[in-house]
Structures are given as C-alpha cells and as structure tokens.
Protein backbone atom coordinates (compact mmCIF):
# COMPACT_ATOMS: atom_id res chain seq x y z
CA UNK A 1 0.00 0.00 0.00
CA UNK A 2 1.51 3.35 -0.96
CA UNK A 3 0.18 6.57 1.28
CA UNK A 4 -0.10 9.58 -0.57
CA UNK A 5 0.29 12.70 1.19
CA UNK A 6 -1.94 15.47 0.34
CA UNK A 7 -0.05 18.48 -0.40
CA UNK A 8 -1.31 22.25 -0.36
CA UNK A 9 -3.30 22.96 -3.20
CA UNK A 10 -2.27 25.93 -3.46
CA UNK A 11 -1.15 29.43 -1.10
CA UNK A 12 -3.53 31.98 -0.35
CA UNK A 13 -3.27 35.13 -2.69
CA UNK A 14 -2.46 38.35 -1.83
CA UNK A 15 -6.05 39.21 -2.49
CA UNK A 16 -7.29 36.56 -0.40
CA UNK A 17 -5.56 37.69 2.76
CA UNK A 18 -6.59 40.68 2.44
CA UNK A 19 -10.05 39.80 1.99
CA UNK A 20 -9.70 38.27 5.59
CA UNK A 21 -8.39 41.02 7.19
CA UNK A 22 -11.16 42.65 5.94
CA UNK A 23 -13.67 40.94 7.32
CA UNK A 24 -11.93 41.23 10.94
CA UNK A 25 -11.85 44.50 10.47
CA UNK A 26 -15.60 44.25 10.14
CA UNK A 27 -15.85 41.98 12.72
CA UNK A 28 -13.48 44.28 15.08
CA UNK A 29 -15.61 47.32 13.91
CA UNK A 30 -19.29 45.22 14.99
CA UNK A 31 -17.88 44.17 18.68
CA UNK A 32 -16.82 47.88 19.02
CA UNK A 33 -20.29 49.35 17.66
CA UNK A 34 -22.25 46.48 19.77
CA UNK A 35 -20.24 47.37 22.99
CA UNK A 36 -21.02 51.33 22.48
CA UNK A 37 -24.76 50.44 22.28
CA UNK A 38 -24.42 48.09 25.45
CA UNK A 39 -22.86 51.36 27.28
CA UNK A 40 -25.37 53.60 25.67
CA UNK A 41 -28.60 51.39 26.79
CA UNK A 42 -26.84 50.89 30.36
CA UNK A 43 -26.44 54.70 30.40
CA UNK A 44 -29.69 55.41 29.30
CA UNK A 45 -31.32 52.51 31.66
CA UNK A 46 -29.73 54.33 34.37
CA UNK A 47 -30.86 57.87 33.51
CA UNK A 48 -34.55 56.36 33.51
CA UNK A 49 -33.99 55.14 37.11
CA UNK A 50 -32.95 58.17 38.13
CA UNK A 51 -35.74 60.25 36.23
CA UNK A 52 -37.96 57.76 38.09
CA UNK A 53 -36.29 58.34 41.64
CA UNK A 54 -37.13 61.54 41.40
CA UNK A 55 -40.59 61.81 40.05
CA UNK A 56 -41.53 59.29 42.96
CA UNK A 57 -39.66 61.98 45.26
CA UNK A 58 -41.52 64.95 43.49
CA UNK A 59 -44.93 62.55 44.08
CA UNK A 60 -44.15 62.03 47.96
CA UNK A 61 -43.49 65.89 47.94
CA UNK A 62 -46.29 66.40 46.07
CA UNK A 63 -48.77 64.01 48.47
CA UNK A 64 -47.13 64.90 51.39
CA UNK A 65 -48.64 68.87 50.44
CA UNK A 66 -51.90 67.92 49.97
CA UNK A 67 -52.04 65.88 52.90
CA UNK A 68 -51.05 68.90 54.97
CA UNK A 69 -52.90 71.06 52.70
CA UNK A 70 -56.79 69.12 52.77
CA UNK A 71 -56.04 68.52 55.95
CA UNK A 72 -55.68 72.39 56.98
CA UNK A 73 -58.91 72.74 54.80
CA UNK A 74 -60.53 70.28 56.26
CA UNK A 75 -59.85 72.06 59.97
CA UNK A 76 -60.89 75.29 58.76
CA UNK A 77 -64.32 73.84 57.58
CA UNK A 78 -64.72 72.13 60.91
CA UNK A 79 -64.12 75.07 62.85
CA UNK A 80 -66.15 77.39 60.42
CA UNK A 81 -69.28 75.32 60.48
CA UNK A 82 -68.92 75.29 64.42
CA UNK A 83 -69.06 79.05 64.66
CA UNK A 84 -71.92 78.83 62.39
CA UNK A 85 -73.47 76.01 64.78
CA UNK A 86 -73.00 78.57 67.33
CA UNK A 87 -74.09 81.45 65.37
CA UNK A 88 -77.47 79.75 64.51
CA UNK A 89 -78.13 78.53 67.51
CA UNK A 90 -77.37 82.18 69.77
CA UNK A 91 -79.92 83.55 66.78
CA UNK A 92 -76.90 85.86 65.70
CA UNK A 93 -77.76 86.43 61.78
CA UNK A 94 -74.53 88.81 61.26
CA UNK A 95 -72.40 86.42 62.80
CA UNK A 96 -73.58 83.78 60.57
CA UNK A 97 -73.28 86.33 57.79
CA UNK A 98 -69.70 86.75 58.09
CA UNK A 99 -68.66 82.90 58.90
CA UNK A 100 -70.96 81.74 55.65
CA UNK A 101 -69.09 84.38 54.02
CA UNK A 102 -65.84 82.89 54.92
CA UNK A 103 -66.95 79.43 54.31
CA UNK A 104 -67.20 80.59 50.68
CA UNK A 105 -63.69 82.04 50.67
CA UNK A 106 -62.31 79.06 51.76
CA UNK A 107 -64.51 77.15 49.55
CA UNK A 108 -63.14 79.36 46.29
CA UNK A 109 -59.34 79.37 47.81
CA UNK A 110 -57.72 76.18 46.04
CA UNK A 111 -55.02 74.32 47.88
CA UNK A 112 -53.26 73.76 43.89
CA UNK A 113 -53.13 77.43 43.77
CA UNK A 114 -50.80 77.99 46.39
CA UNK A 115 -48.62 74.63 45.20
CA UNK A 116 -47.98 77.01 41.78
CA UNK A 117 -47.28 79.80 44.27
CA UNK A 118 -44.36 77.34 45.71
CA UNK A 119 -43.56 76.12 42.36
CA UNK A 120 -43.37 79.67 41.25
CA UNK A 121 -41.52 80.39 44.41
CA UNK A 122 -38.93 77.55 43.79
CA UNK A 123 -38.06 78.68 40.48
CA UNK A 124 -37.77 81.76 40.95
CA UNK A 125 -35.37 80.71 44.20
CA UNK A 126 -33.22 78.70 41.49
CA UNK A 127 -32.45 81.44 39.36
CA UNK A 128 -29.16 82.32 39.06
CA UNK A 129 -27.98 85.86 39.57
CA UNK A 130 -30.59 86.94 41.45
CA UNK A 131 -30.22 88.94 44.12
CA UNK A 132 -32.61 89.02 46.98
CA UNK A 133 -32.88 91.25 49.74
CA UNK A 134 -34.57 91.01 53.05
C-alpha cells in the first residue's frame, strides 16, 4: 500500500488575505459598535432610574402637600361650620353672615393654587444671579 500525502493545493493570494483582514476588520468594527450600544442602553437605563427616583420623590413631595394642605382645609371647615353652629343657635344672623361668608372664601381658595405659588416660588429661588434682599 503506498500513502499519498496530500499536499497544499495551493497558497492563499495576496487578495485573499486581504479579503480576511477585511472581514476582521468588520468583525473588530461590529464588537466595538455592539459594545457602544451596550454602554449607551446601560447609560440610558440608568438615567430612567434616576428620572424615576425623582418623580416618585416629586410625588411624595407632592402628596405629602396635599395631605397637609386638605387637611388644613378640612380644619378650617370644621371650625367654620362650628361658629356657624354657634351662630345659629345664639340667633346671631350677622355672625352667621360673616362665617358663611368665609366658608365661601375658603370654599373658592384652592389648595393647587398655592402649590404654583411654591412652584413659582422655587423657580424663581433657582435662578441664578438673582439677588434678593430682606
């Protein structure tokens, strides 16, 4: 039996190789690209947890106001429609004149328009350069 060794067919070319380099170039150039949009979505994943943080801080801000606002409200009412409990019953029309009066003041005053006051407040607090003086 007589082994035959397989020789090379053949070398590759100069165009060949270069052909290969090209496509790890390519190859190089797609790992780089895929590990800039990893970076780039971890970034951005992160930015939306912080955004998130803080509109669940701005919320609890938010609640916390109205809490302590409605609640206030809700005193005021209480203690309004006590005077006029006592106003009716001492038969004292001008007295219940002036707390039905303020029941409707109250009633018209809106607990959101004084959080745009502290909104406005806030911003106006951030500005930079201003000077203010007390």
């Amino acid at each position: 039996m007589t082994s035959a060794k397989l020789a090379p067919t053949g070398g590759l070319s100069a165009a060949g190789i270069g052909d290969v380099l090209q496509g790890i170039r390519s190859i190089t150039e797609c790992v780089r690209d895929i590990a800039k949009e990893q970076t780039e979505q971890t970034r951005l994943r992160e930015n939306a947890r912080v955004n998130v943080e803080h509109i669940h801080a701005m919320r609890d801000v938010l609640m916390h106001h109205l809490d302590r606002s409605f609640d206030e409200r809700k005193e005021n009412f209480r203690q309004l429609f006590e005077r006029l409990d006592g106003a009716i019953q001492g038969n004292n029309v001008q007295l219940a004149s002036v707390v039905l009066e303020s029941v409707v003041k109250l009633a018209d005053a809106s607990p959101f328009k004084a959080l745009q006051d502290v909104a406005a407040t806030r911003a106006a607090l951030g500005q930079k350069g201003q000077e203010w003086q007390f």
